[in-house]
Protein backbone atom coordinates (compact mmCIF):
# COMPACT_ATOMS: atom_id res chain seq x y z
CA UNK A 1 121.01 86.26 151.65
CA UNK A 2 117.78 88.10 151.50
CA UNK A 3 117.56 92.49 150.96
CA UNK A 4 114.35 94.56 150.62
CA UNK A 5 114.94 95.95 147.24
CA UNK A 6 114.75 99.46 146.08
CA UNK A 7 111.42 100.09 143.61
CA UNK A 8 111.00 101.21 140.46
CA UNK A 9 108.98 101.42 137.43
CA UNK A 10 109.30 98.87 134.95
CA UNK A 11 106.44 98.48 132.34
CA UNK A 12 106.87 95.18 130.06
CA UNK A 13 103.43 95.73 127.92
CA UNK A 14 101.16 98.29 127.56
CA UNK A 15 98.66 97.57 130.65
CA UNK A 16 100.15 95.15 131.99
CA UNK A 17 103.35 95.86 134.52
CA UNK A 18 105.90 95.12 136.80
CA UNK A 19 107.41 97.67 139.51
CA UNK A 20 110.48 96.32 139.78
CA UNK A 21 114.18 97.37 141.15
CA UNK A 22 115.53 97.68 136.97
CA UNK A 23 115.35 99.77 134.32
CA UNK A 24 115.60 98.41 130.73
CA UNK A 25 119.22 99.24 130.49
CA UNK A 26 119.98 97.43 134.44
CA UNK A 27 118.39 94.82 132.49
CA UNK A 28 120.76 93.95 129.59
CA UNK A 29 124.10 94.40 132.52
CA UNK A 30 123.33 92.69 134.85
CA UNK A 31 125.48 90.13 136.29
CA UNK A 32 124.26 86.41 137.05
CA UNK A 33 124.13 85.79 140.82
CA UNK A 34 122.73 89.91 141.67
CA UNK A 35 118.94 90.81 142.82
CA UNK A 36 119.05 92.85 139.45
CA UNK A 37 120.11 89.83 137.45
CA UNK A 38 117.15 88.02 139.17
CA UNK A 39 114.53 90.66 139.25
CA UNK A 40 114.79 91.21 135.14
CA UNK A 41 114.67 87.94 134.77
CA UNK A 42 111.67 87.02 136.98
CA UNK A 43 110.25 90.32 135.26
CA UNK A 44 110.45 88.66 132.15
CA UNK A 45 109.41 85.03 133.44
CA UNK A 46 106.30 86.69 135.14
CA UNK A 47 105.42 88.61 132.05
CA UNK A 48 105.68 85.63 129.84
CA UNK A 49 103.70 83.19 132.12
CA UNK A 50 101.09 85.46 132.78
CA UNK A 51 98.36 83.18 132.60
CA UNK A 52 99.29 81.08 135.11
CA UNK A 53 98.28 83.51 137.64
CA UNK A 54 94.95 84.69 135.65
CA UNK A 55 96.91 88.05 135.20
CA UNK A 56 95.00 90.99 132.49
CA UNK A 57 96.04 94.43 131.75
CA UNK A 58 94.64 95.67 134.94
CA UNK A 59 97.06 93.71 137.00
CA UNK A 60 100.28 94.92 138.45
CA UNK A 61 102.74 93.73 140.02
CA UNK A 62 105.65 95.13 142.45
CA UNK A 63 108.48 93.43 144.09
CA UNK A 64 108.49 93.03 147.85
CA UNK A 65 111.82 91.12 148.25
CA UNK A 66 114.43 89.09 146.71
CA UNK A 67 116.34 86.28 147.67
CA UNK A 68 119.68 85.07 146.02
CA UNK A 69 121.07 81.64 147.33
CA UNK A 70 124.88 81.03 147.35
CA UNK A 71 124.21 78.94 144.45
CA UNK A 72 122.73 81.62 142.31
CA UNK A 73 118.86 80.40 142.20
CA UNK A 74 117.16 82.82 142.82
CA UNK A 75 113.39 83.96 144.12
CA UNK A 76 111.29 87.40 143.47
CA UNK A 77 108.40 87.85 145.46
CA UNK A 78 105.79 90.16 143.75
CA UNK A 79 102.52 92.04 145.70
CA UNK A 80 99.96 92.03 143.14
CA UNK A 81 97.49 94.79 142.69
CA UNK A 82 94.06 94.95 140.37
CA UNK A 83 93.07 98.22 138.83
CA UNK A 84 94.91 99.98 141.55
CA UNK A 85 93.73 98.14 144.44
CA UNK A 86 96.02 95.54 146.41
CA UNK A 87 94.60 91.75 145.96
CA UNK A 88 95.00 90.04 148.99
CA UNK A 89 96.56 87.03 149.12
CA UNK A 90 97.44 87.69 145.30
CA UNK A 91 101.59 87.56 145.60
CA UNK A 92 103.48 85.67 143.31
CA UNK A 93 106.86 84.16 143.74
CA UNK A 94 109.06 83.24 140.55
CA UNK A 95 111.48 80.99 141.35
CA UNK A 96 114.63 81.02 138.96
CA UNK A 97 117.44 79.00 138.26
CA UNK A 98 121.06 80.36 138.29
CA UNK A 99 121.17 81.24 134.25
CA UNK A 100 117.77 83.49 135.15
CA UNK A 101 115.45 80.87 133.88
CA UNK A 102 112.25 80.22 135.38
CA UNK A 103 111.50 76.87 137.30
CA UNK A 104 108.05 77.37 138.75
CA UNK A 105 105.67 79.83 140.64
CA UNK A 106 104.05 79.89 143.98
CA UNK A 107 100.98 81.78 144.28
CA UNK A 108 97.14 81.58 145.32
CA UNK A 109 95.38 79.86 142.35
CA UNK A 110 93.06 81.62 140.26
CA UNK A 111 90.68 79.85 138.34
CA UNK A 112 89.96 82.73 135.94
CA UNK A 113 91.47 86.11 135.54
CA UNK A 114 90.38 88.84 138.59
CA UNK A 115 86.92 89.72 137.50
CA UNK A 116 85.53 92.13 140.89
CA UNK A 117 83.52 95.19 140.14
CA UNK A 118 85.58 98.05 141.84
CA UNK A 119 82.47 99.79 143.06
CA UNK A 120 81.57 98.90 146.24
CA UNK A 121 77.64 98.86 147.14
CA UNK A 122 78.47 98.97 150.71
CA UNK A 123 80.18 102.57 151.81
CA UNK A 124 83.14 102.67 153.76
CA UNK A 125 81.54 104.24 157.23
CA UNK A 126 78.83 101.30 157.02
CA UNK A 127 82.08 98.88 156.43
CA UNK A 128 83.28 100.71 159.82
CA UNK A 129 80.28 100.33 161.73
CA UNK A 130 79.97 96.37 160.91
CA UNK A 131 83.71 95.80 161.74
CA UNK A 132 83.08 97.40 164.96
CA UNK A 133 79.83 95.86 166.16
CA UNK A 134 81.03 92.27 165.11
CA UNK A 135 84.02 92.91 167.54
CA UNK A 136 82.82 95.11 170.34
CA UNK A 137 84.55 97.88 169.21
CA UNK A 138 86.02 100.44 172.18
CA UNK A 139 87.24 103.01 169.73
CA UNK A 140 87.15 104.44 166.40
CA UNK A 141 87.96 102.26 163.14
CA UNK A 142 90.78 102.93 160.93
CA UNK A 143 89.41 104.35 157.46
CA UNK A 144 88.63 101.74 155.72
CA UNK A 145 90.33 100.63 152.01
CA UNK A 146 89.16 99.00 149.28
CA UNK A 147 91.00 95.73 148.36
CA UNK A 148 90.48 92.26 146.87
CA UNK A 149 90.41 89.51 149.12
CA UNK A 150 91.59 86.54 146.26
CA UNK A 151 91.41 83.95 149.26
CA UNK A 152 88.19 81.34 147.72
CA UNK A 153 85.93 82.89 145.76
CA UNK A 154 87.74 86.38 144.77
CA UNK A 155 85.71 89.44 145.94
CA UNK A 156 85.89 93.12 146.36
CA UNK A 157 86.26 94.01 150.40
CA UNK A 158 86.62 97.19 152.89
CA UNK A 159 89.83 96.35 155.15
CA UNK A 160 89.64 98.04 158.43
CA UNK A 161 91.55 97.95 161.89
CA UNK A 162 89.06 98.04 165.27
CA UNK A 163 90.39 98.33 168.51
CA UNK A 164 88.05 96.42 170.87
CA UNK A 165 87.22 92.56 172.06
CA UNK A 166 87.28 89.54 170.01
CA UNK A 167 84.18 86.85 170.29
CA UNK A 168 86.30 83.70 171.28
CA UNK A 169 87.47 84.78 174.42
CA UNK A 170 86.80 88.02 175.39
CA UNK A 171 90.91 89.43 175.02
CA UNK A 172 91.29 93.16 174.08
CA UNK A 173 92.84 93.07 170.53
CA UNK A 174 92.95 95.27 167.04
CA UNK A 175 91.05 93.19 165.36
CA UNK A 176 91.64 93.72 161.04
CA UNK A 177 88.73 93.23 159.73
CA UNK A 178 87.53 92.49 155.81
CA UNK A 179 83.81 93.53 155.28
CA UNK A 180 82.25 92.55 152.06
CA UNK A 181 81.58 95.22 150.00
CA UNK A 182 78.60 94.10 148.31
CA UNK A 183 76.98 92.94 151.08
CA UNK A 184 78.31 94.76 153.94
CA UNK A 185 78.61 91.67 156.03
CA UNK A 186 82.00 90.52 157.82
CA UNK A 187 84.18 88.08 155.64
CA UNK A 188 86.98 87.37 157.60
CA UNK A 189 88.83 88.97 160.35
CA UNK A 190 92.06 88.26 162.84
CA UNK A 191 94.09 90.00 165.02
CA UNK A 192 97.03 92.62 164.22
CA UNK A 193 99.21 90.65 166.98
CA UNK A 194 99.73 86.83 167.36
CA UNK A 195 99.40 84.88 170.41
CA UNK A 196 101.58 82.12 172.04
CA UNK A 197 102.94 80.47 174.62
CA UNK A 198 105.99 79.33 176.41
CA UNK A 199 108.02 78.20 179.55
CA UNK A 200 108.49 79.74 183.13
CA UNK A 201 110.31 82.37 183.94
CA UNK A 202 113.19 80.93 185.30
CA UNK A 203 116.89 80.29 182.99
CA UNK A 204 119.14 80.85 185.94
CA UNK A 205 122.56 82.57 185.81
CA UNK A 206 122.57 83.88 182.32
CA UNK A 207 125.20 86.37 180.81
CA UNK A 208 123.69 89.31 179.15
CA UNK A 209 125.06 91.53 176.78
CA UNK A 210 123.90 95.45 178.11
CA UNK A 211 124.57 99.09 177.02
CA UNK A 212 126.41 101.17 179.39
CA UNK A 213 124.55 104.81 180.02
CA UNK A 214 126.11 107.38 181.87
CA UNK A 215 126.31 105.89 185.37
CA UNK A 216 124.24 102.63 184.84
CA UNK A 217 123.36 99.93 182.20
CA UNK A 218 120.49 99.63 179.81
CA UNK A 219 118.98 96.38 179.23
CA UNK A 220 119.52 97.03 175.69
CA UNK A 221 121.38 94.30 173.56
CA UNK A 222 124.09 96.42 171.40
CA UNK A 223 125.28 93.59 169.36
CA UNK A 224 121.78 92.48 168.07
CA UNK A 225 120.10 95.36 166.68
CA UNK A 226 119.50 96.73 170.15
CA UNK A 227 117.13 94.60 171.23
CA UNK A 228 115.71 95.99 174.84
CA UNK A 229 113.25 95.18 177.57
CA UNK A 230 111.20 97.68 179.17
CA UNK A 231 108.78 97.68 181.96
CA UNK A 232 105.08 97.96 180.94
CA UNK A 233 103.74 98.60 184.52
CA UNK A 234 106.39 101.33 184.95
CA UNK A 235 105.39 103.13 181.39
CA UNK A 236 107.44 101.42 179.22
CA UNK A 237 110.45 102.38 180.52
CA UNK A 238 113.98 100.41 179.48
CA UNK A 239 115.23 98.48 182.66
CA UNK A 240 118.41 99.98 184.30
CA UNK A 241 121.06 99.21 186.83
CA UNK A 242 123.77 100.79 188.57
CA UNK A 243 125.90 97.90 188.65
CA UNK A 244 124.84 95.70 185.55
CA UNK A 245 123.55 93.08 187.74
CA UNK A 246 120.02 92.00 186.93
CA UNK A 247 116.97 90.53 189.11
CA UNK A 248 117.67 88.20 191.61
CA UNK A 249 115.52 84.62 190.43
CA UNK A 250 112.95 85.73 192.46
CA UNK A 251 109.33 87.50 191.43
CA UNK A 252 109.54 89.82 193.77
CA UNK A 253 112.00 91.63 191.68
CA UNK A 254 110.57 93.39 188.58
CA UNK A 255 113.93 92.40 186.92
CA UNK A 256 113.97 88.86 186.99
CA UNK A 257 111.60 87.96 184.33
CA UNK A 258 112.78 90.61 182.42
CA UNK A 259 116.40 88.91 182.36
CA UNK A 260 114.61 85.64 180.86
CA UNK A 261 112.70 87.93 178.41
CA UNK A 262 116.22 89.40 177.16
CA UNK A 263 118.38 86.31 177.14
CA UNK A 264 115.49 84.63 175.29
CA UNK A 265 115.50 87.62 172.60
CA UNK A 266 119.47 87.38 172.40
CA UNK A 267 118.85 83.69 171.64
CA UNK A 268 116.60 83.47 168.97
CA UNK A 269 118.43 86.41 167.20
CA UNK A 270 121.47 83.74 167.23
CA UNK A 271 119.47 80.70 166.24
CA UNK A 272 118.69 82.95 163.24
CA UNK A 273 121.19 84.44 161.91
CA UNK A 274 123.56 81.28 163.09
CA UNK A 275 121.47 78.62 161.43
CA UNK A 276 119.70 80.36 158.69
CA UNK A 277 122.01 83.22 157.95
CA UNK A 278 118.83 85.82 158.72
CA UNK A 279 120.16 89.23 160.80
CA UNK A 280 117.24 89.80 162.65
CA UNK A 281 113.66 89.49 162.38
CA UNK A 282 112.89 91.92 159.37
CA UNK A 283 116.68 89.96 157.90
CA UNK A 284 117.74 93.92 157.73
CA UNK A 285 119.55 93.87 161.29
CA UNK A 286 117.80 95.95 162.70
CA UNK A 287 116.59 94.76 166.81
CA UNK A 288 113.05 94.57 168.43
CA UNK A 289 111.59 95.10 171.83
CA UNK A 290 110.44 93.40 175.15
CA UNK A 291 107.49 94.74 177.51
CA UNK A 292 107.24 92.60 180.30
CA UNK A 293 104.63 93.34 183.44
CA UNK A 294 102.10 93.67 180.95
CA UNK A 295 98.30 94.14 182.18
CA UNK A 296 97.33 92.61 185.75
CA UNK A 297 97.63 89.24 185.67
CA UNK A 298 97.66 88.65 182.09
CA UNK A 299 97.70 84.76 180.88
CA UNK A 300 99.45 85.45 177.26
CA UNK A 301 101.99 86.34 175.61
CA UNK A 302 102.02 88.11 171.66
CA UNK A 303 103.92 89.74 169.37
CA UNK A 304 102.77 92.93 167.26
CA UNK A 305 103.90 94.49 164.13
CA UNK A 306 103.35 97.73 164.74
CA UNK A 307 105.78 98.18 167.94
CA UNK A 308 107.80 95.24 166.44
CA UNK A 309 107.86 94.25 169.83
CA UNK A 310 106.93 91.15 171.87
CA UNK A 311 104.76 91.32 174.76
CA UNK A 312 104.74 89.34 177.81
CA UNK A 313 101.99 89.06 180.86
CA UNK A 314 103.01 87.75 184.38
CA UNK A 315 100.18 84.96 184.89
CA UNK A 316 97.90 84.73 187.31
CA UNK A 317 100.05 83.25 189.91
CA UNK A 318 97.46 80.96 190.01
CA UNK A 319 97.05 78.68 187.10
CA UNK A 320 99.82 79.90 185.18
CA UNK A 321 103.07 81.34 185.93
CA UNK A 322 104.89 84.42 183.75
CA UNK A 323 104.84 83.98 179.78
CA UNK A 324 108.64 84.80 179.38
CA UNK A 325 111.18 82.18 178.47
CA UNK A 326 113.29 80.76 175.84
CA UNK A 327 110.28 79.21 173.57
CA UNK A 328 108.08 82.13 174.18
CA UNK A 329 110.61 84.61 172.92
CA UNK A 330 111.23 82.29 169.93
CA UNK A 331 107.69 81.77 169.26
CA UNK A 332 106.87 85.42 169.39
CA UNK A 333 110.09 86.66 167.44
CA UNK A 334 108.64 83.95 164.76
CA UNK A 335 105.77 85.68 164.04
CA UNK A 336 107.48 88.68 162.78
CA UNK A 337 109.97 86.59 160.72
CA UNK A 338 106.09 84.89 158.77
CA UNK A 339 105.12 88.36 158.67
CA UNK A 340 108.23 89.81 156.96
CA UNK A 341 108.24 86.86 154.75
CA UNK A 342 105.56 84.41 153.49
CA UNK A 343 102.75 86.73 155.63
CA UNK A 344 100.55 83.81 156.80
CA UNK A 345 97.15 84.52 156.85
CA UNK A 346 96.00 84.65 160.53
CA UNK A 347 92.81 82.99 159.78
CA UNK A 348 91.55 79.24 158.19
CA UNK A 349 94.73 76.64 157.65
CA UNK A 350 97.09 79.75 156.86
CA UNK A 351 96.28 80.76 160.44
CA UNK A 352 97.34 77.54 161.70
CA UNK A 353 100.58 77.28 159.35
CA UNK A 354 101.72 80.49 161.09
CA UNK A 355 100.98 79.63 164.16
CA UNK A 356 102.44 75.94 164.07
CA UNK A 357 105.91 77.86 162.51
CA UNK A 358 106.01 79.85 165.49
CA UNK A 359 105.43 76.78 167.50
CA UNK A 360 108.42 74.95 165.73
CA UNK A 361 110.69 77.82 165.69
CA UNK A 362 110.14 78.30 168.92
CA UNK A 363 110.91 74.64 169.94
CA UNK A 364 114.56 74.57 167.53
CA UNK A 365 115.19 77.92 169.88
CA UNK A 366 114.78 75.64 172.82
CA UNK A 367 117.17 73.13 171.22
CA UNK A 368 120.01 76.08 170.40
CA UNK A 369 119.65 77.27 173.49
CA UNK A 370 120.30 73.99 175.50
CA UNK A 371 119.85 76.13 178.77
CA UNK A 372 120.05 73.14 181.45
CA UNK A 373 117.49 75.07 183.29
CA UNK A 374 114.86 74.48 180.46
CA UNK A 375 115.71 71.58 178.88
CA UNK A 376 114.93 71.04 175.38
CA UNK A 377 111.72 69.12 174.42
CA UNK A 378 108.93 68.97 171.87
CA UNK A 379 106.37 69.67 174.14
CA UNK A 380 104.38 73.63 173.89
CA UNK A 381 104.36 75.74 177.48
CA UNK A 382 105.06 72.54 179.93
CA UNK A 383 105.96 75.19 182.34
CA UNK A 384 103.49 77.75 182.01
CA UNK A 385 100.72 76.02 183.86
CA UNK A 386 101.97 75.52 187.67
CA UNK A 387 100.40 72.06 187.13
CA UNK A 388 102.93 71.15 184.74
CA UNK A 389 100.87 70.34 182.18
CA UNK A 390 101.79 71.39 178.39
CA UNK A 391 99.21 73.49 176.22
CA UNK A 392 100.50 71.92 173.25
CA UNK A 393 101.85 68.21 172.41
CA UNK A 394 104.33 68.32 168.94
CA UNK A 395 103.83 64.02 168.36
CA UNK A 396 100.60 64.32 169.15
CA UNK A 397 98.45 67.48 169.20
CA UNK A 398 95.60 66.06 169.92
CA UNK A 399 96.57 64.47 173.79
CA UNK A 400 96.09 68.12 174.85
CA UNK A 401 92.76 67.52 174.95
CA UNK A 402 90.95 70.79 173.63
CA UNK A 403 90.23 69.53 169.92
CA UNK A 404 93.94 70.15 168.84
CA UNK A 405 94.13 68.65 164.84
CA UNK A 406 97.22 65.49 164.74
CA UNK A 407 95.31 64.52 161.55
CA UNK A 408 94.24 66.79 158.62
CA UNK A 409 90.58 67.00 157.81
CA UNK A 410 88.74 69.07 154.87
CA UNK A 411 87.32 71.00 158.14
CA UNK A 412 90.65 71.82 160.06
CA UNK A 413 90.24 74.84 159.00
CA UNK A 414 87.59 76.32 160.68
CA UNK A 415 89.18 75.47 164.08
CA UNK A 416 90.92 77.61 166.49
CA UNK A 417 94.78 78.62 164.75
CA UNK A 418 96.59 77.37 167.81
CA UNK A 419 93.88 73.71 167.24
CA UNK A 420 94.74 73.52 163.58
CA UNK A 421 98.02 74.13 163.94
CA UNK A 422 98.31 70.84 165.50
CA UNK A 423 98.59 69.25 161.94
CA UNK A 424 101.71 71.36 161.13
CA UNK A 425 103.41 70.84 164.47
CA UNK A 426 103.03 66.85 164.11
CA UNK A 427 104.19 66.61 160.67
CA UNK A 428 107.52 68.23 162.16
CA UNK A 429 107.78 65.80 164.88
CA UNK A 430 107.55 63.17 162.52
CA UNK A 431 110.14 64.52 160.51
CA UNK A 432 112.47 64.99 162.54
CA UNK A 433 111.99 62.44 165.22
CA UNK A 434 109.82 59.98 163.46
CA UNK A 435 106.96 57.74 164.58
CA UNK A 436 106.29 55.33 167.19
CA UNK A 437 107.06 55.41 171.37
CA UNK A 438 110.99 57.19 172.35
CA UNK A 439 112.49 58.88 175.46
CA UNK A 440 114.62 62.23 174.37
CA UNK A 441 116.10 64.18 177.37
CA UNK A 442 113.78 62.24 179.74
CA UNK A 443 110.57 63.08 178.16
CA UNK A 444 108.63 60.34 176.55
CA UNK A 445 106.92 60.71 173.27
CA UNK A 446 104.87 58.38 170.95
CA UNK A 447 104.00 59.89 168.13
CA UNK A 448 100.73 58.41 165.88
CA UNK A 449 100.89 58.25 161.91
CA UNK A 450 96.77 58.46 161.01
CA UNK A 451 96.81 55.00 159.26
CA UNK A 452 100.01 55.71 157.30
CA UNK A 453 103.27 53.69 157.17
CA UNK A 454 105.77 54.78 160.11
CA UNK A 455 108.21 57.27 159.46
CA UNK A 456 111.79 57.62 160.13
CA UNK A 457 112.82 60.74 161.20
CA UNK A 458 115.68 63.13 159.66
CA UNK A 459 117.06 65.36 162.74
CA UNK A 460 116.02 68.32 163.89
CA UNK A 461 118.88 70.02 161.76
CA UNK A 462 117.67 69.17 158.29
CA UNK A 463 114.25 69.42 158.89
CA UNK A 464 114.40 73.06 160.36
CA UNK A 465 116.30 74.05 157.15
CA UNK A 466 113.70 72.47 155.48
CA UNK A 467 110.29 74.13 157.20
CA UNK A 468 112.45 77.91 157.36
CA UNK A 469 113.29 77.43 153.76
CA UNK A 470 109.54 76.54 152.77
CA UNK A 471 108.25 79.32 154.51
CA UNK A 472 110.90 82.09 153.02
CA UNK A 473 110.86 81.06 149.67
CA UNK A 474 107.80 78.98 148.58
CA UNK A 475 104.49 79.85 150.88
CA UNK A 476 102.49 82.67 150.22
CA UNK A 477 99.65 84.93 152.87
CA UNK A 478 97.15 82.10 151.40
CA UNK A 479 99.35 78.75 151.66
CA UNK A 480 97.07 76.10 153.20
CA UNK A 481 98.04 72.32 154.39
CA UNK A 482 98.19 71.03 150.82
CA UNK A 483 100.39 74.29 149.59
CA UNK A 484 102.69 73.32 152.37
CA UNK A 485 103.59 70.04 151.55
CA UNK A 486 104.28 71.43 148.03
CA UNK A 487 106.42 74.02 149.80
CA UNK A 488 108.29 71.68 152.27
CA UNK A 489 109.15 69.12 149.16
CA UNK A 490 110.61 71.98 147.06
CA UNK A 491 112.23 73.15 149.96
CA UNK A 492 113.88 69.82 150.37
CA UNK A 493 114.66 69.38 147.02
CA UNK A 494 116.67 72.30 146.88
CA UNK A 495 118.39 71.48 149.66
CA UNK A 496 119.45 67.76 149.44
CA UNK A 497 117.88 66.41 146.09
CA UNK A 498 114.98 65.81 144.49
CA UNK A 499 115.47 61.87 145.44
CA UNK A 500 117.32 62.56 148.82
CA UNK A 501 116.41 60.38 151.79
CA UNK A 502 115.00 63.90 153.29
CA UNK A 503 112.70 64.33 150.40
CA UNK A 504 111.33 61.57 150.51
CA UNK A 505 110.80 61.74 154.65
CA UNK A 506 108.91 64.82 154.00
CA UNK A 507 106.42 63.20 151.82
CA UNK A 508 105.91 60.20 153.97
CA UNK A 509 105.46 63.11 157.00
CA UNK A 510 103.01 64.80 155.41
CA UNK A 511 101.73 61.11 154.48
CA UNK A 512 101.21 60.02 158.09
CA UNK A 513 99.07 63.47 159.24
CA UNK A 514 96.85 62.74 156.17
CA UNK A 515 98.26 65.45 153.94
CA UNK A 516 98.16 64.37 150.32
């Protein structure tokens, strides 16, 4: 069970402290198996291992969210902040055993303690004006703010949002943008929404659960948080119908793809809270939103914090057909869950971590779902192109044929998120399927190992436990390929055993796509 917890202030040392959900006297009453049991205790863990994360009296730290398992482990995830200014990619996570004692950390090493001049040489409408010629920028910047970007080599940077186009491919985004502040030049950027793909528009007859308004229905879920679709060519209104009957399987009807965008929302709000006990995307039950008919003949699909809403384009009619199905809502809704948990960097190997957990997500959605319309399969938008043809391959990225990673490399990380996400997405095949040439549900897979032994896979059960409990309790904004195996073996220790026939699968996984 995971809450957002309640802040406070907490100090442990003079300099040095802790915003946390206790006072001193919470402290000493707390009950084993509570989020205030946990918190003082990771308080007091964090405090005494302070080293290990390079920490000084100019470092605080404050509590984003706690997680108690029905065991009574525990795990407090801290935002970090340096003389008053929030250090990116600097959140710790103290993971506790059920007497309060500390097992281990996660967090972004540090080889020395936070040493970044707080001045910035650069000023903050110059930090504008870079952000916004490096991205085309068609409106104003957000005010910039000063941070510390501790991804590599810890420096101080101006963080900015610019509305506008991105290089790669010319899509209107909001770009954020980090802008050295010594320099003034652009050190890393990605966009506020992320992107993905998924299958046609079509799951047949479907039962939807709707909202009765005076004398018609909303298509507004009221047993999930009241998730809704609305129509973005019709200004965002919420789809209605006199007689709670929806599209007709047919294009011509606005409706239709918004019934597939609805009843794939309604499904990955299941798969989540059914298999991994999380009530919606934020975990605090609260719904999100659909726009379908987005742009004119948009060829994407992406989900955005800041509506907490999915978006969906129709295709070209062309090349590709509508973005909205089962795996596409799954994939999308996924993004929020990474954001509202381990916050994946959108950029380098973090970038493709989150990306390949929306593309696995996305796939066990497929699975729950077992629509017979869309069967289940490991393969990434087989029915978006008309040509059948997938945009991704799970056991083995790289058949796609656009420089998609099956293998890790020291450079994977400078590809394209949805390329380098390949290495992520074949590790889970191999987990859970395992190596070597197999038909499942017609389609045939054969699934490469880099030079490594063959692997024998564990189900898709265990090893979705395994990848949803590595990224909610173990990875961090700045996990990379190496941090994940770490993650994905404590994960699976926790689970089944430190020398459990799944532990050891996920280290001869990671073994066979060249992650050591």
């Amino acid at each position: 069970m995971k809450r957002i917890v309640t802040v406070g202030m907490f100090a442990v040392a003079a300099g040095f402290a802790i915003v946390a959900v206790v006072t001193p006297s919470d402290a000493a009453t707390s009950r084993p198996g509570t989020e205030e049991f946990a918190v003082s205790h990771a308080t007091t863990a964090l405090h005494g291992h302070r080293a290990e994360v390079a920490a000084t009296d100019a470092d605080q730290f404050q509590v984003r969210n706690t997680t108690v398992d029905p065991n009574g482990t525990s795990h407090v995830r801290y935002d970090r902040t340096h003389q008053g200014l929030p250090v990116l990619g600097g959140e710790v996570v103290v993971h506790l055993d059920k007497a309060g004692a500390m097992r281990t950390m996660s967090s972004q090493p540090l080889a020395a303690p936070l040493a970044v001049s707080t001045t910035p040489a650069v000023t903050a409408a110059a930090a504008a004006q870079a952000a916004k010629a490096q991205f085309h920028g068609t409106g104003a910047a957000s005010t910039p703010s000063l941070a510390i970007d501790a991804a590599g080599s810890p420096r101080l940077v101006w963080k900015t949002s610019v509305p506008g186009v991105a290089d790669d491919d010319g899509e209107k985004v909001t770009m954020t943008v980090l802008v050295d502040a010594a320099t003034g030049a652009v050190s890393d950027a990605w966009p506020d929404h992320e992107t993905g793909s998924g299958n046609g528009f079509n799951v047949g007859t479907v039962v939807l659960d709707t909202t009765r308004s005076g004398s018609s229905s909303q298509l507004k879920d009221p047993g999930r948080g009241g998730n809704f679709t609305a129509d973005a060519g019709n200004g965002n209104a919420v789809f209605t119908s006199p007689n709670d009957v929806w599209g007709n399987g047919s294009l011509s009807n606005r409706q239709t793809i918004a019934v597939d965008a609805q009843y794939g929302v309604a499904k990955t709000w299941d798969y989540y809270k059914n298999l991994h006990g999380r009530n919606g995307i934020a975990g605090d039950g609260r719904g999100s939103s659909n726009r379908v008919h987005y742009g004119s003949a948009y060829n994407n699909a992406f989900w955005s914090d800041s509506c907490f809403c999915m978006t969906y384009g129709d295709g070209d009619g062309t090349t590709f057909n509508p973005f909205v199905s089962i795996d596409v809502a799954g994939h999308e809704m996924s993004h929020g869950v990474t954001s509202r948990t381990a916050g994946l960097r959108y950029s380098g190997e973090s970038g493709g971590l989150n990306e390949a957990t929306s593309d696995i997500f996305g796939t066990m959605v497929e699975f729950y779902a077992n629509n017979p319309k869309d069967v289940p399969d490991y393969l990434i938008g087989e029915k978006i192109r008309k040509n059948g043809q997938p945009l991704r391959y799970m056991d083995d990225p790289a058949k796609d044929g656009r420089g998609s990673a099956s293998c890790y490399t020291p450079t994977v990380g400078n590809l394209d998120v949805h390329l380098s996400s390949g290495v992520a997405n074949h590790f889970f095949f191999l987990l859970a399927v395992g190596s070597g040439a197999r038909t499942i549900n017609g389609v045939a897979y054969n699934s490469p190992t880099c030079g490594a032994p063959a692997v024998t896979g564990i189900g898709n059960a265990a090893a979705e436990k395994i990848w949803y409990r590595a990224l909610t309790t173990y990875m961090t904004s700045t996990t990379n390929y190496k941090g994940a195996r770490t993650a994905t073996l404590n994960a699976a220790r926790d689970l089944f055993g430190a020398t459990s026939s799944q532990s050891k699968a996920v280290a001869a996984a990671w073994t066979a796509v060249a992650v050591n």
